[in-house]
N, C-alpha and C. Protein backbone atom coordinates (compact mmCIF):
# COMPACT_ATOMS: atom_id res chain seq x y z
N UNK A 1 37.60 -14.12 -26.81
CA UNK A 1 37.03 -15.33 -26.23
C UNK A 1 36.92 -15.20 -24.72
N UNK A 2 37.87 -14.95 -24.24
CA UNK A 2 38.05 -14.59 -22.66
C UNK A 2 36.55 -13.42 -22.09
N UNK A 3 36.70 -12.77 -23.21
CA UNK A 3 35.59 -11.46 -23.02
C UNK A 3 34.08 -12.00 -22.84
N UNK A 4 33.75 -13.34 -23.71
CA UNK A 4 32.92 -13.55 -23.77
C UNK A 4 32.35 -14.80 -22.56
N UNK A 5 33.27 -15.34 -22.37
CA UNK A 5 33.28 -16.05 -21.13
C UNK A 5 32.69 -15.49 -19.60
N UNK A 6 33.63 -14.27 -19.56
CA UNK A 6 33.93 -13.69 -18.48
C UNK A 6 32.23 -13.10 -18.02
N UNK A 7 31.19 -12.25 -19.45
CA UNK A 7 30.30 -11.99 -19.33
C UNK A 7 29.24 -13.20 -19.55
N UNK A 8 29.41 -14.42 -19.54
CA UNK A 8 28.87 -15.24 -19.30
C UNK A 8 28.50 -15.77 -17.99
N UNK A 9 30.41 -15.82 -17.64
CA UNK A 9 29.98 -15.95 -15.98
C UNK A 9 29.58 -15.09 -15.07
N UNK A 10 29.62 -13.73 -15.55
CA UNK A 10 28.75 -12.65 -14.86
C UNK A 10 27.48 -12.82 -15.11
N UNK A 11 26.81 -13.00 -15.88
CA UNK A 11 25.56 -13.39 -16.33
C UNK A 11 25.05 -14.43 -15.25
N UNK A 12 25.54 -15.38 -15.33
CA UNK A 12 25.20 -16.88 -14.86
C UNK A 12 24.86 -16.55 -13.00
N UNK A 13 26.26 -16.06 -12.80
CA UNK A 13 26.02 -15.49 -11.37
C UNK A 13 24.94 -14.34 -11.25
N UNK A 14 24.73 -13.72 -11.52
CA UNK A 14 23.27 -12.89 -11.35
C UNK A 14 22.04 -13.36 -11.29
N UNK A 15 21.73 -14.60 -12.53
CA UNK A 15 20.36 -15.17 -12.44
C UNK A 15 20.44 -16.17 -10.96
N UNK A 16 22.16 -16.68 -10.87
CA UNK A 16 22.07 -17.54 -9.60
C UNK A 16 22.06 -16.78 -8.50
N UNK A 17 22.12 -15.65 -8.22
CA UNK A 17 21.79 -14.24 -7.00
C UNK A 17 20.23 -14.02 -6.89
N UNK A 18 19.91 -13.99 -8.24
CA UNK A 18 18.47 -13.49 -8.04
C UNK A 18 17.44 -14.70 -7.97
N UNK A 19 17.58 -16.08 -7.82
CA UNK A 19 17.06 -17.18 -7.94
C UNK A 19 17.06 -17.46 -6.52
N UNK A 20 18.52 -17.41 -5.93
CA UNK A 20 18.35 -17.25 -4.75
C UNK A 20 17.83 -16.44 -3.80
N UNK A 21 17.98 -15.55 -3.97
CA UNK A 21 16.89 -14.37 -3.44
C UNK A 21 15.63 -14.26 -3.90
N UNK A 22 15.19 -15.08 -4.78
CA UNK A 22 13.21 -15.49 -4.58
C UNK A 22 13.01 -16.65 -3.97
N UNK A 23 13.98 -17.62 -3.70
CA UNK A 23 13.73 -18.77 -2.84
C UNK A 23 13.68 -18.15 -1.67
N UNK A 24 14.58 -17.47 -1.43
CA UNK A 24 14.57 -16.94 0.47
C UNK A 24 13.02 -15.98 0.61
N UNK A 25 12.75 -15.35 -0.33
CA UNK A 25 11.78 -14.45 -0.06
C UNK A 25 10.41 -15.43 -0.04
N UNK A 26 10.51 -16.57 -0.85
CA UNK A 26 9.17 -17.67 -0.57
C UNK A 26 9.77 -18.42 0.46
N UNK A 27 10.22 -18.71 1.19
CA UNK A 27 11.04 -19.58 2.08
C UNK A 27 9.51 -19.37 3.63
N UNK A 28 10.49 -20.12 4.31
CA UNK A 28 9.83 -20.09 5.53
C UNK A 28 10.58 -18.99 6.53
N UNK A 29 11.59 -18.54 6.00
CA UNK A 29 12.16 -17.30 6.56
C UNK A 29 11.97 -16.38 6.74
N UNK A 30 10.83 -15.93 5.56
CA UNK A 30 9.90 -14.72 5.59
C UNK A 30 9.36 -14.01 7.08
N UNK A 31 9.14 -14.29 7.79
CA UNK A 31 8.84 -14.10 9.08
C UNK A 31 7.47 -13.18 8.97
N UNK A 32 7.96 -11.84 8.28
CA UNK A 32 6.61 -10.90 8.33
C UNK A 32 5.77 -11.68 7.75
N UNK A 33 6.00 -11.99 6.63
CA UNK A 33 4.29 -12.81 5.86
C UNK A 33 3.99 -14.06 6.91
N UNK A 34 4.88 -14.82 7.70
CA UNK A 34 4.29 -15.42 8.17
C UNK A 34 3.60 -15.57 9.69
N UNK A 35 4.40 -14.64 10.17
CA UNK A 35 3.69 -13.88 11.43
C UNK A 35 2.06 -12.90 11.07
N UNK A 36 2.56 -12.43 9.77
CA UNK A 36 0.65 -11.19 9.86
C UNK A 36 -0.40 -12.38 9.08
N UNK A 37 0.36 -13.35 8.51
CA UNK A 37 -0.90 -14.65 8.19
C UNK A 37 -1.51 -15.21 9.74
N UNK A 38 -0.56 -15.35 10.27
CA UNK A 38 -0.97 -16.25 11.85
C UNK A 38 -1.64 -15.12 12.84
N UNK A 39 -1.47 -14.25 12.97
CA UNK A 39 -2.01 -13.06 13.11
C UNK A 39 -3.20 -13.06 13.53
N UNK A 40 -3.32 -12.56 11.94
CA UNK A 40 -4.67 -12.27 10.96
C UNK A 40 -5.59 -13.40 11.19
N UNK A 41 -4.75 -14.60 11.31
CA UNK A 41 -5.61 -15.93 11.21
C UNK A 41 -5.88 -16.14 12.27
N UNK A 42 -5.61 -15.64 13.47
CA UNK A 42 -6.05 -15.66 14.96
C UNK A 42 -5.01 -17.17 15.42
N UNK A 43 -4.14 -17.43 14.98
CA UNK A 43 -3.03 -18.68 15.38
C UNK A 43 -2.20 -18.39 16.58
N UNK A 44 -2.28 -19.09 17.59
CA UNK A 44 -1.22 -18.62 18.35
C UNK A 44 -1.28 -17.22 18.85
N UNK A 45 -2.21 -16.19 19.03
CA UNK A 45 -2.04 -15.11 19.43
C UNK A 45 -3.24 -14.78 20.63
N UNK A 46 -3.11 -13.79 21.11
CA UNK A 46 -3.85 -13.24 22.28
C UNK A 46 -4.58 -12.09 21.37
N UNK A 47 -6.02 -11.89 21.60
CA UNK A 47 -6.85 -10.95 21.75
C UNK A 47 -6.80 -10.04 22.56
N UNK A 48 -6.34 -8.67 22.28
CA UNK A 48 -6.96 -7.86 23.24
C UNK A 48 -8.07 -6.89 22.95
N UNK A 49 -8.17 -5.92 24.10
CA UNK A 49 -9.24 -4.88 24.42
C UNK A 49 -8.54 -3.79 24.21
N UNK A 50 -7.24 -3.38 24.21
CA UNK A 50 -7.10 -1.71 24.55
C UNK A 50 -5.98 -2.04 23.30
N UNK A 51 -5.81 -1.40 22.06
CA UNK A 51 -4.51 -0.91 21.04
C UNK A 51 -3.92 0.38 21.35
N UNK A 52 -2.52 0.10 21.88
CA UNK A 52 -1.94 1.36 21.95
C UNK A 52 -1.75 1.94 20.57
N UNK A 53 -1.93 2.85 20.21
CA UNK A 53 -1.52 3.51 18.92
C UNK A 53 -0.31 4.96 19.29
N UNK A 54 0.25 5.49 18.00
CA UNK A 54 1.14 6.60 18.53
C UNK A 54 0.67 7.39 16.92
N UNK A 55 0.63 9.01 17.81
CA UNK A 55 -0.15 9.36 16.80
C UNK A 55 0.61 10.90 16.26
N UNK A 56 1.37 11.35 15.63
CA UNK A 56 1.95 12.42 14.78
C UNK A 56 1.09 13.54 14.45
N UNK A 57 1.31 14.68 14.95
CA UNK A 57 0.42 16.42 14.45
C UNK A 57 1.95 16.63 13.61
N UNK A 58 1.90 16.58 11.82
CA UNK A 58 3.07 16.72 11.93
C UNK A 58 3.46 18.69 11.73
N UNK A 59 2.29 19.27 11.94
CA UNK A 59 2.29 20.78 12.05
C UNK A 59 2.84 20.91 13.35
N UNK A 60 2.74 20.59 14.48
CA UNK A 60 3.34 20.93 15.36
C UNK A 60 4.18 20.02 15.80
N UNK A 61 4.38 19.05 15.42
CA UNK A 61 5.32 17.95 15.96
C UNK A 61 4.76 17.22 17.50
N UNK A 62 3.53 17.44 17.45
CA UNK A 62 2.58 16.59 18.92
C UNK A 62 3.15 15.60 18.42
N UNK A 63 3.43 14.58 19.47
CA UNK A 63 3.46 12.83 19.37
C UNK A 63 2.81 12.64 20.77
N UNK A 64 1.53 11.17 20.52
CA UNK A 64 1.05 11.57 21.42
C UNK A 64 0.72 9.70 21.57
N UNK A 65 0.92 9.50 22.55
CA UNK A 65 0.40 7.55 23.06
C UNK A 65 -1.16 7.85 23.08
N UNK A 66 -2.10 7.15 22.18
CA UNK A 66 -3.14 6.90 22.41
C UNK A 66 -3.94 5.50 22.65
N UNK A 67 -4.27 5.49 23.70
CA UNK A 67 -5.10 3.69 24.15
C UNK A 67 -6.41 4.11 23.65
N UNK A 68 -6.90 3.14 22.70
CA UNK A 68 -8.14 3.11 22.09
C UNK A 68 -8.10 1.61 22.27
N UNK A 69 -9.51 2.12 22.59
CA UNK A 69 -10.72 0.43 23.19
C UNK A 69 -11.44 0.08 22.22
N UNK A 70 -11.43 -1.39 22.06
CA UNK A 70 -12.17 -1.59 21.22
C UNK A 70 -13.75 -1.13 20.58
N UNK A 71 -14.15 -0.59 19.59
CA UNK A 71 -15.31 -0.33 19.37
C UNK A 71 -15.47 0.66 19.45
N UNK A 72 -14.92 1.97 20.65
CA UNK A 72 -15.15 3.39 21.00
C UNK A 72 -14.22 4.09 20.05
N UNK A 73 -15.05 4.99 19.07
CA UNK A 73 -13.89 6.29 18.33
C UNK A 73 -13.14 6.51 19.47
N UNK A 74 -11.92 7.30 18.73
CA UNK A 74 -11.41 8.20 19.52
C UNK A 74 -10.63 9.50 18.44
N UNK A 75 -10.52 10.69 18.92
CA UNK A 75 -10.15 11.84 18.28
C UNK A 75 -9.10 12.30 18.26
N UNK A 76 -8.28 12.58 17.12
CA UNK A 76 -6.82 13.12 17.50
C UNK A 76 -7.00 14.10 16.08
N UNK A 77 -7.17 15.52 16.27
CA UNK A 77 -7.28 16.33 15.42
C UNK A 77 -8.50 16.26 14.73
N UNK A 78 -8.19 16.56 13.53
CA UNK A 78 -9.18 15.92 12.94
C UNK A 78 -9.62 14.50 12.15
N UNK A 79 -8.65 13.69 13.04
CA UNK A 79 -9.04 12.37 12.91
C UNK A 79 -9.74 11.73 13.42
N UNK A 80 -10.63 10.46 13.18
CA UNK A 80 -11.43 9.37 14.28
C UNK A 80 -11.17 8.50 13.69
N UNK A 81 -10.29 7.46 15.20
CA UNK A 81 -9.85 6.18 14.85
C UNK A 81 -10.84 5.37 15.68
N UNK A 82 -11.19 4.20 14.46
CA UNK A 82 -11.64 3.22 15.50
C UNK A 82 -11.00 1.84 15.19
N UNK A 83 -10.75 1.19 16.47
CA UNK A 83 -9.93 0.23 16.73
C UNK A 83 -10.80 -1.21 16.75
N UNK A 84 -11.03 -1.92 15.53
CA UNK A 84 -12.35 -3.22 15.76
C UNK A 84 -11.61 -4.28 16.59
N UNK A 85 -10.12 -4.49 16.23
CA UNK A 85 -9.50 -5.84 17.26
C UNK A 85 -8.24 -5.32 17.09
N UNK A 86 -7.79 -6.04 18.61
CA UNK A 86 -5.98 -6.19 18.42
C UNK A 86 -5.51 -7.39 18.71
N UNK A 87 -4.10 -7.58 18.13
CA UNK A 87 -3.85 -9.21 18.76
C UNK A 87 -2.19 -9.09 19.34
N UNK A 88 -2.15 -9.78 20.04
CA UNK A 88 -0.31 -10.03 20.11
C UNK A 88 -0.24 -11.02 20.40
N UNK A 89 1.49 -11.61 19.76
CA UNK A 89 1.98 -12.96 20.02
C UNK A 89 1.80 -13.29 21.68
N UNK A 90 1.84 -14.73 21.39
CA UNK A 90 2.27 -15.65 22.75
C UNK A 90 3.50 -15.22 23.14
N UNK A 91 3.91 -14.96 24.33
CA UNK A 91 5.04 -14.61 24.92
C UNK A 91 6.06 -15.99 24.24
N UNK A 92 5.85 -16.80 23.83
CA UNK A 92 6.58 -17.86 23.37
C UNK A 92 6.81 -17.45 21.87
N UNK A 93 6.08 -16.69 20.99
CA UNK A 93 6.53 -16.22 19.58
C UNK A 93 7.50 -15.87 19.59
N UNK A 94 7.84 -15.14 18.50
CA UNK A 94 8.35 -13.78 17.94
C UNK A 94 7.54 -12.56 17.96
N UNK A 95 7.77 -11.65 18.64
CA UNK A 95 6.83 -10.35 19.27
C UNK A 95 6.55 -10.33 18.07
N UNK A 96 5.12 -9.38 18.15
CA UNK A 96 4.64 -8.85 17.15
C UNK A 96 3.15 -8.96 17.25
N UNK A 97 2.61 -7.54 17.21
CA UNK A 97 1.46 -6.78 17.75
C UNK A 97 0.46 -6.22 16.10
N UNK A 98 -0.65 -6.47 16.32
CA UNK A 98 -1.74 -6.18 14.74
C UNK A 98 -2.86 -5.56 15.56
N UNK A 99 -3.04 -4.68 14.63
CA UNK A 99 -4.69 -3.91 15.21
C UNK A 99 -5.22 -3.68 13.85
N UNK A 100 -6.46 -4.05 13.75
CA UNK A 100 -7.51 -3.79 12.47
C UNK A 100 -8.06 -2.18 13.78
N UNK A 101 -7.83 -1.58 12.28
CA UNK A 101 -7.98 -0.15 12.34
C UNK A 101 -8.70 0.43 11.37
N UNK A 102 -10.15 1.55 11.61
CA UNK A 102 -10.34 2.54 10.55
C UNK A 102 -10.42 3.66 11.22
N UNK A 103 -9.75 4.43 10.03
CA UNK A 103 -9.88 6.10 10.12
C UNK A 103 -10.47 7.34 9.34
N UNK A 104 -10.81 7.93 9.46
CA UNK A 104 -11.66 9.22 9.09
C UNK A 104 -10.95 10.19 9.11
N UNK A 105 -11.02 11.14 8.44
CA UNK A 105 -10.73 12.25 8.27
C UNK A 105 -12.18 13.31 8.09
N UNK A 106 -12.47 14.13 9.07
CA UNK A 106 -13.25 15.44 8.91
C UNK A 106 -13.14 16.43 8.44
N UNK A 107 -13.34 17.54 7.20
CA UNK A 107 -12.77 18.09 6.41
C UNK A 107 -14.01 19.24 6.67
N UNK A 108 -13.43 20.21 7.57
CA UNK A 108 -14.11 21.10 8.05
C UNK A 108 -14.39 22.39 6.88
N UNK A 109 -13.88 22.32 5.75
CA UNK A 109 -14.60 22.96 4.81
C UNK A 109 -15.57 22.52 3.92
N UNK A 110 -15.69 21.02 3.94
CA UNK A 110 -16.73 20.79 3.00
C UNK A 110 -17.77 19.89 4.22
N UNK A 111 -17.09 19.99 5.68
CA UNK A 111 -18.42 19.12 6.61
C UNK A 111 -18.83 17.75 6.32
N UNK A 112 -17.42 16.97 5.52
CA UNK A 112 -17.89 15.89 5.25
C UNK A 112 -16.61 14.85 6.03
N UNK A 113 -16.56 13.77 5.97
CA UNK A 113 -16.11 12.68 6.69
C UNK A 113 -15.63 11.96 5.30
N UNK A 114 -14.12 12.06 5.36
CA UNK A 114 -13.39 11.51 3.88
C UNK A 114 -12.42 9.75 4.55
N UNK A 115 -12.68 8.44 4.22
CA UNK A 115 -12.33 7.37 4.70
C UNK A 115 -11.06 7.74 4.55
N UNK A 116 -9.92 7.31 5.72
CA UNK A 116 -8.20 7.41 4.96
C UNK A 116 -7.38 6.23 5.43
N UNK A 117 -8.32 5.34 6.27
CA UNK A 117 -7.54 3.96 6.29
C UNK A 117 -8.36 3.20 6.69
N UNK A 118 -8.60 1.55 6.13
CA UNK A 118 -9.05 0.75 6.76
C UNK A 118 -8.44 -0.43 6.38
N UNK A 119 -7.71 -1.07 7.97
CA UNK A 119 -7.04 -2.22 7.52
C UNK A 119 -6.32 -2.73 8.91
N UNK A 120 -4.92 -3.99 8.70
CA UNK A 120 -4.32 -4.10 9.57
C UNK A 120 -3.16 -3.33 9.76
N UNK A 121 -2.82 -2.81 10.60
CA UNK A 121 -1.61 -2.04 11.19
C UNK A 121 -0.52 -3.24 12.29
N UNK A 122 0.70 -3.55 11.51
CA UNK A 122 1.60 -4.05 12.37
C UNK A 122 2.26 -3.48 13.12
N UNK A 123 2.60 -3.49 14.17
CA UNK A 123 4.00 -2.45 15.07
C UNK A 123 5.06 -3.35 14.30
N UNK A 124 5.29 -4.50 14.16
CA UNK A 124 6.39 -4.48 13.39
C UNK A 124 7.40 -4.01 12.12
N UNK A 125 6.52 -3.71 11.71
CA UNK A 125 6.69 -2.88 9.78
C UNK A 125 5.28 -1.52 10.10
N UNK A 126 5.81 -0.76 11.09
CA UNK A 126 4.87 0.64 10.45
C UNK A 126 5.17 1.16 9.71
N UNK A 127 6.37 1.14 8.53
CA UNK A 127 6.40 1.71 7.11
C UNK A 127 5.22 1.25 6.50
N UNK A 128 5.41 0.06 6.14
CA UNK A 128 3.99 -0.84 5.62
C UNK A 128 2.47 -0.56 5.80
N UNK A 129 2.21 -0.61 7.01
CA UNK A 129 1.02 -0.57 6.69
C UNK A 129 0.47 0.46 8.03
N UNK A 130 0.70 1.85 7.89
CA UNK A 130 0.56 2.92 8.88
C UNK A 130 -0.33 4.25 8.02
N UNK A 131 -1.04 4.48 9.03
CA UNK A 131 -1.80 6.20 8.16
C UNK A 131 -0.61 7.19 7.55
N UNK A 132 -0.08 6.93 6.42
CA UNK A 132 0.33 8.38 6.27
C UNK A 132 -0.51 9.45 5.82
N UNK A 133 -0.38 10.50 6.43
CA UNK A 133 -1.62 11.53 5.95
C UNK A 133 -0.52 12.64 5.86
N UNK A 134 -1.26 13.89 4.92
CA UNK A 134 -0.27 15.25 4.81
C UNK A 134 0.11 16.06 6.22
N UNK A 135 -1.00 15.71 7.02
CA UNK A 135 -0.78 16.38 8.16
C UNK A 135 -0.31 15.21 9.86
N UNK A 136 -1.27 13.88 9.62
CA UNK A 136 -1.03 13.18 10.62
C UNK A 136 -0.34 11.92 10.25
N UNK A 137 0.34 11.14 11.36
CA UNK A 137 0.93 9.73 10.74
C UNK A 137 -0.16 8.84 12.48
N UNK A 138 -0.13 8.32 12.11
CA UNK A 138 -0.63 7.16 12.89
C UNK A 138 -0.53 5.42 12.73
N UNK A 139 0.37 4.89 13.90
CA UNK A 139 0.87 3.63 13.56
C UNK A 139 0.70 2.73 15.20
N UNK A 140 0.63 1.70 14.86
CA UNK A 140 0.20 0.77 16.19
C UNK A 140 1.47 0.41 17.12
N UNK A 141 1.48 0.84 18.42
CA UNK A 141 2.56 0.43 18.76
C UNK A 141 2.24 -1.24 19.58
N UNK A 142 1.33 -1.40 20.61
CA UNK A 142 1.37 -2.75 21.15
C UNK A 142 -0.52 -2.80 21.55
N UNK A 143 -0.74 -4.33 21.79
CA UNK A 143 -2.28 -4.22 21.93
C UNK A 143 -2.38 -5.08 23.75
N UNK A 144 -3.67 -5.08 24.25
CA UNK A 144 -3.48 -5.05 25.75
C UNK A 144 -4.56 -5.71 25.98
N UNK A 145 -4.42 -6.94 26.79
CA UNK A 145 -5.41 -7.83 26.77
C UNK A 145 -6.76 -6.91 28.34
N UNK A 146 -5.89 -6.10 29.02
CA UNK A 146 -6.24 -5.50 30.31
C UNK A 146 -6.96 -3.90 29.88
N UNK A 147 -7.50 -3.28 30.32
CA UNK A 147 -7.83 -1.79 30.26
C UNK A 147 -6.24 -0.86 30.83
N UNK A 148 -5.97 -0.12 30.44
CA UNK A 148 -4.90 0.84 31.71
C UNK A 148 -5.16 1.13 32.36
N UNK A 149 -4.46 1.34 33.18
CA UNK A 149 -4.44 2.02 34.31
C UNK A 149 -4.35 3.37 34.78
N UNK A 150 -5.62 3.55 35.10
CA UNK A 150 -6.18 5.08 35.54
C UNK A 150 -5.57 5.65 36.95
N UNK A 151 -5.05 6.64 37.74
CA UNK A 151 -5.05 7.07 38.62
C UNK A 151 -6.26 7.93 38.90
N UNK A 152 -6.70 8.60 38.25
CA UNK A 152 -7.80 9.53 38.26
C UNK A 152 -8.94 9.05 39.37
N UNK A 153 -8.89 9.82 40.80
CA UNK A 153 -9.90 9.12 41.83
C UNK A 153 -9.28 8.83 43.31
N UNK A 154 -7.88 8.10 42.68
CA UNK A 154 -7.16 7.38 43.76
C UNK A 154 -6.15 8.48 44.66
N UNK A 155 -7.13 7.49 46.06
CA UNK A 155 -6.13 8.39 46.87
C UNK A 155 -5.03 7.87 47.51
């Protein structure tokens, strides 16, 4: 009798563990789902012009900061990223930086152009939603309402 109790109340406590842990996960606590909705939804965030991205050769171990402007490819191996928008929170949020991104892959034996990402990229969760490729990784680090800053000229 005791035996059967005992796996009762083990029972009971599990569905009440896991009941609770789908309330928190629909909750308003969520933060990621509700930061890349507000995002995405243009709420509360800044537009920019320049997405920093960081970009992985993982044959040689290059890591390399790349500022891509809106609209202009840019090349890292045999990749071309193009960057359509970036956004980041209001300095009053919770940080957190999105760039709608597509990428290409050029496949110099068959001369063709193979799609390998098109979508949003968070700096917050680059597990989630980042290029993994066999050879390159590419993930968003922050987006920039300004162009950078060039020295090139200045004397």
């Amino acid at each position: 009798m005791k035996f059967h109790n005992g796996i009762a109340a083990l029972i009971s406590v599990f569905f009440l563990a896991a009941s609770a842990g789908l309330a928190y996960a629909e909750g308003d606590d969520d933060w990621w789902t509700d930061n890349g909705a507000k995002l995405i939804a243009g709420e509360d965030y800044a537009e920019g012009r320049v997405a920093q991205l960081r970009a992985l050769d993982k044959l040689t171990a290059r890591v390399e900061t790349l500022d891509v402007r809106a609209g202009e490819p840019l090349s890292f191996g045999t990749l071309t990223i193009l960057m359509r928008t970036c956004k980041s929170s209001l300095p009053v949020e919770r940080p957190e930086t999105a760039a709608y991104v597509d990428v290409v892959d050029y496949k110099t034996s068959t001369r063709e152009t193979v799609p390998l990402f098109s979508g949003w990229m968070l700096a917050s969760t680059p597990g989630v939603n980042a290029l993994e490729h066999p050879v390159y990784d590419v993930w968003v680090i922050s987006c920039n309402t300004s162009e950078p800053f060039e020295t090139a000229g200045i004397e």
